[in-house]
C-alpha atoms as a PDB file:
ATOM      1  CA  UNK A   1     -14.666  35.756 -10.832  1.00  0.00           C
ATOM      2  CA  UNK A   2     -17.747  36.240  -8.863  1.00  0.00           C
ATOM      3  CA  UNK A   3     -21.607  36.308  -9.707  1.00  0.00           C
ATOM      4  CA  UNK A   4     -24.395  37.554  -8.164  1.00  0.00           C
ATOM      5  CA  UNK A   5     -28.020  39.134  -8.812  1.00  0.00           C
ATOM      6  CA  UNK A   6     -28.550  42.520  -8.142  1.00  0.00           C
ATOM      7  CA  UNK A   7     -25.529  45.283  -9.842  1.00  0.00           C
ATOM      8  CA  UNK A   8     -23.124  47.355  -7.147  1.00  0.00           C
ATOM      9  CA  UNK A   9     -22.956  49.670 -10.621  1.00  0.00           C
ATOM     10  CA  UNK A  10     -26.400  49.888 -11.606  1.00  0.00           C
ATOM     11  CA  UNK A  11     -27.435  51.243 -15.314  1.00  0.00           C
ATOM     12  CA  UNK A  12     -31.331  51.024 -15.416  1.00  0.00           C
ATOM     13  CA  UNK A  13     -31.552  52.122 -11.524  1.00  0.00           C
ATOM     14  CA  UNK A  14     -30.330  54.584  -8.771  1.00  0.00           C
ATOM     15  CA  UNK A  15     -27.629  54.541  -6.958  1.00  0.00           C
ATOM     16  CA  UNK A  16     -29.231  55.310  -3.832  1.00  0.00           C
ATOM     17  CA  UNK A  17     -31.387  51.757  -4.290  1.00  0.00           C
ATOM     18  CA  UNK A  18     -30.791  49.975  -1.195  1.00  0.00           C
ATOM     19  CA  UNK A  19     -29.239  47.191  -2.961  1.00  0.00           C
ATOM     20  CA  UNK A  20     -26.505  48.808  -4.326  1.00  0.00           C
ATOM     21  CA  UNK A  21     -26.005  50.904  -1.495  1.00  0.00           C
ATOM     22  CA  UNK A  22     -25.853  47.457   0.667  1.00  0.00           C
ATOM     23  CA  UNK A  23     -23.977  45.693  -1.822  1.00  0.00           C
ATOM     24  CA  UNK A  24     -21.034  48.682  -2.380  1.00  0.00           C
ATOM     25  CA  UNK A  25     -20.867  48.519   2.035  1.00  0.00           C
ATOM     26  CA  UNK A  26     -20.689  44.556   2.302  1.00  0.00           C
ATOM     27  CA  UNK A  27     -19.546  43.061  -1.084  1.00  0.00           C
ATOM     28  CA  UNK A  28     -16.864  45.690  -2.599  1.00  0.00           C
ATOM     29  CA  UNK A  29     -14.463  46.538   0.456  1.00  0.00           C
ATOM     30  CA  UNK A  30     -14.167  41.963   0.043  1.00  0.00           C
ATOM     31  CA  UNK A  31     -13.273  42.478  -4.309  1.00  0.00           C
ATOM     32  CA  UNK A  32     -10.585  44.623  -3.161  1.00  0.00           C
ATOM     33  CA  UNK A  33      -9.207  42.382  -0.610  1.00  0.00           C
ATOM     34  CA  UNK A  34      -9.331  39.046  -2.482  1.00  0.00           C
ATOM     35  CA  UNK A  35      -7.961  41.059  -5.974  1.00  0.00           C
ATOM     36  CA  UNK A  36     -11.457  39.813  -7.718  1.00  0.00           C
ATOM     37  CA  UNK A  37     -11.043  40.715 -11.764  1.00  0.00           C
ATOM     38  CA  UNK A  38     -14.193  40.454 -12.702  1.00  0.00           C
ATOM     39  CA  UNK A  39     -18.313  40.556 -11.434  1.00  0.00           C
ATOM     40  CA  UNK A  40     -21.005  38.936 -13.245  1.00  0.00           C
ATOM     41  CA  UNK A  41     -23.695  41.549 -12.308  1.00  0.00           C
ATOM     42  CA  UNK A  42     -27.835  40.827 -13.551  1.00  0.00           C
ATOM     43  CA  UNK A  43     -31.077  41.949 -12.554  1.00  0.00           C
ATOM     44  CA  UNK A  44     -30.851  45.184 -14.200  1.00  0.00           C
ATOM     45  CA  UNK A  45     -31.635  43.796 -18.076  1.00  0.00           C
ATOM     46  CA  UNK A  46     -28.919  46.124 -19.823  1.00  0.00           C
ATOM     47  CA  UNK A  47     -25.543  45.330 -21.171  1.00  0.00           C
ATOM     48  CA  UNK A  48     -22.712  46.803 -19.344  1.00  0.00           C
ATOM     49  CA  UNK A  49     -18.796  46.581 -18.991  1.00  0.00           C
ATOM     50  CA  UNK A  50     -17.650  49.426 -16.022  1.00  0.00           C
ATOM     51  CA  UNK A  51     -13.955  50.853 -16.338  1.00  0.00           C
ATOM     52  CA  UNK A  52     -11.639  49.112 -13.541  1.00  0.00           C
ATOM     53  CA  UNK A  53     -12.787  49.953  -9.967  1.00  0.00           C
ATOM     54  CA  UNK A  54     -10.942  49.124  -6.859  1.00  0.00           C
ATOM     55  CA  UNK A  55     -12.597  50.425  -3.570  1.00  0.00           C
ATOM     56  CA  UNK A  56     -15.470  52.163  -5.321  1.00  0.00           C
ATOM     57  CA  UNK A  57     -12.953  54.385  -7.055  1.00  0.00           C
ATOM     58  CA  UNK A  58     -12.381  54.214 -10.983  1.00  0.00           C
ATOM     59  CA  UNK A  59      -8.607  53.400 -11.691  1.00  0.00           C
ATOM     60  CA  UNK A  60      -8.603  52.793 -15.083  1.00  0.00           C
ATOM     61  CA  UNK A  61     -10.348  52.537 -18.922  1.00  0.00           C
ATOM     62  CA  UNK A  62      -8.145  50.154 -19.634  1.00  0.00           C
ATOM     63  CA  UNK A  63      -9.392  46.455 -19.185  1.00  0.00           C
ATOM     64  CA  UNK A  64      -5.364  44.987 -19.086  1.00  0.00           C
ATOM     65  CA  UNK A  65      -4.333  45.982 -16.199  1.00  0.00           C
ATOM     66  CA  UNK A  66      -3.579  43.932 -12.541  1.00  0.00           C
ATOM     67  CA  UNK A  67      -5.568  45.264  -9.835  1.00  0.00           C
ATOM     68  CA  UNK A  68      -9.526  46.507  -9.873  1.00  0.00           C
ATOM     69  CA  UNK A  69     -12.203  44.611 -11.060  1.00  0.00           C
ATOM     70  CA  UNK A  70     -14.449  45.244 -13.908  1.00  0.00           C
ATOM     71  CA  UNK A  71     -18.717  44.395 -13.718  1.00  0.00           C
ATOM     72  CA  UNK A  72     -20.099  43.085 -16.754  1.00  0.00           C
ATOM     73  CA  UNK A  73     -23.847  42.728 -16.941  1.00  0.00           C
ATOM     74  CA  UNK A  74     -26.250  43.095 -16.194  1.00  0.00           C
ATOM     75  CA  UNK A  75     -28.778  39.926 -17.289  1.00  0.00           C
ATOM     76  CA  UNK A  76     -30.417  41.316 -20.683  1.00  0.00           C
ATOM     77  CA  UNK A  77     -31.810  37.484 -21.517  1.00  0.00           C
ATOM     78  CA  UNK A  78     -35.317  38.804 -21.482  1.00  0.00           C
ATOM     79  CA  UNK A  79     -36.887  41.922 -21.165  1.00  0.00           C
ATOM     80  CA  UNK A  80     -34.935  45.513 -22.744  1.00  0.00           C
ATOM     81  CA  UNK A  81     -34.774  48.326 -20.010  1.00  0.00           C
ATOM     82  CA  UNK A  82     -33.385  51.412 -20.932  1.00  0.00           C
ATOM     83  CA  UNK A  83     -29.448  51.920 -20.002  1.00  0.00           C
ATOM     84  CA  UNK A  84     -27.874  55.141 -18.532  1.00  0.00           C
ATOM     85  CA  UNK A  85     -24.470  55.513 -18.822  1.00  0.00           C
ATOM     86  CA  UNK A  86     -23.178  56.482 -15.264  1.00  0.00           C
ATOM     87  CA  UNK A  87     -18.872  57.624 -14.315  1.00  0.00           C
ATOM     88  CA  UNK A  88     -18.173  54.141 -13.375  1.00  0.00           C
ATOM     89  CA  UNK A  89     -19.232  52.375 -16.397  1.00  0.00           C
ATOM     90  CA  UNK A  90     -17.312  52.594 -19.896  1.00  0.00           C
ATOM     91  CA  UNK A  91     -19.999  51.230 -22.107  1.00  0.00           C
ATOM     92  CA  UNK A  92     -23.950  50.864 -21.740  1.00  0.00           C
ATOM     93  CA  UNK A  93     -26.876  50.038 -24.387  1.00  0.00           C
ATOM     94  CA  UNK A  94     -29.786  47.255 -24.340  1.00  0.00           C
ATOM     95  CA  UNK A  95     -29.077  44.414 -26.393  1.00  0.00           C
ATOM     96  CA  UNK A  96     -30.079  40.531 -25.777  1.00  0.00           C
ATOM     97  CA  UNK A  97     -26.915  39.332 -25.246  1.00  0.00           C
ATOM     98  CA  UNK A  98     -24.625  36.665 -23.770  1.00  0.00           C
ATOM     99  CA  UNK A  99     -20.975  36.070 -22.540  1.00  0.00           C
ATOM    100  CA  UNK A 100     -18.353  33.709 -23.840  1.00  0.00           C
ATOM    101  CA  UNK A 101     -15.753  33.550 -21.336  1.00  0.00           C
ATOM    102  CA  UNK A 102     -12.442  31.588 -22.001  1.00  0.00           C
ATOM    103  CA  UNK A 103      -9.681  31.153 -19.385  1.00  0.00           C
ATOM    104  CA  UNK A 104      -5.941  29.314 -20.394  1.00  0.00           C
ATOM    105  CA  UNK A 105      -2.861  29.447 -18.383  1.00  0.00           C
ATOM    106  CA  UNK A 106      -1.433  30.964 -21.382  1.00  0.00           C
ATOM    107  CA  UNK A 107      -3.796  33.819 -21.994  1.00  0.00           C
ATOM    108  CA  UNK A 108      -5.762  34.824 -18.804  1.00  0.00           C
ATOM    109  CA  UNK A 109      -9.060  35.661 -19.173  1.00  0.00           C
ATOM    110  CA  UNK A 110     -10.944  36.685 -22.116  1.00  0.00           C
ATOM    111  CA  UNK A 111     -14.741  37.643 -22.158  1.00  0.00           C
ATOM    112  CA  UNK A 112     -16.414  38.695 -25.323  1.00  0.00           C
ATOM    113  CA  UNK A 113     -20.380  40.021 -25.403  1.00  0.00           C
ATOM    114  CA  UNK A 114     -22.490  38.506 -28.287  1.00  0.00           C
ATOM    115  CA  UNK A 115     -26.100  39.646 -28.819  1.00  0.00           C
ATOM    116  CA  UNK A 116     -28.621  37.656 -30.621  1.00  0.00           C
ATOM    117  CA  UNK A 117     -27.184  37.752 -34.336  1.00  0.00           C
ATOM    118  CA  UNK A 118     -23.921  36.475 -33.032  1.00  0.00           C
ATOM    119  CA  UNK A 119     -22.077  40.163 -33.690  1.00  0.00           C
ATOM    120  CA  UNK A 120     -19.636  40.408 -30.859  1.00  0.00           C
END
């Protein structure tokens, strides 16, 4: 798992934003290598879960599978911004929200998304 501020797949901004441009040439080729599952990404005040991604290209819908990472986000503690859904991301919206994230031996890694009347 990794965290960091500013989203590689932004849903409130461009994709041409220097961040993400930046981020997508230094930090993604380095997910790929090391086999990262799964990015925190914030900054962008939206809620967010992309489909898998492995070297900027999607590889699957499906969140079970080995390889790719998936980048949940992105930081929607305070203020709502309005949420486009782009090719690399399988669901979008604005909701306050929060992640639980529990990790066993036996299970892997589960994350679940609960907004602010506990509904997950």
């Amino acid at each position: 798992m990794v965290t960091y501020h500013a989203p590689l797949y932004p849903t409130s901004r461009k994709n041409d934003d220097f961040l993400v441009v930046e981020g997508l040439r230094v930090w993604a080729p380095l997910f790929s290598q090391y086999n990262v599952s799964l990015a925190f990404e914030n900054h962008d005040h939206t809620f967010k879960r992309s489909k898998v991604i492995a070297n900027n290209v999607v590889i699957s819908n499906d969140t079970n599978v080995s390889n790719g990472t998936v980048f949940i986000g992105d930081g929607a503690m305070g203020v709502l911004r309005s949420a486009t859904l782009n090719p690399f991301v399988e669901k979008v919206g604005t909701k306050y929200h929060f992640y639980s994230v529990t990790c066993s031996a036996a299970k892997g890694l589960s994350v679940k998304a609960v907004d602010e009347s506990g509904i997950i």
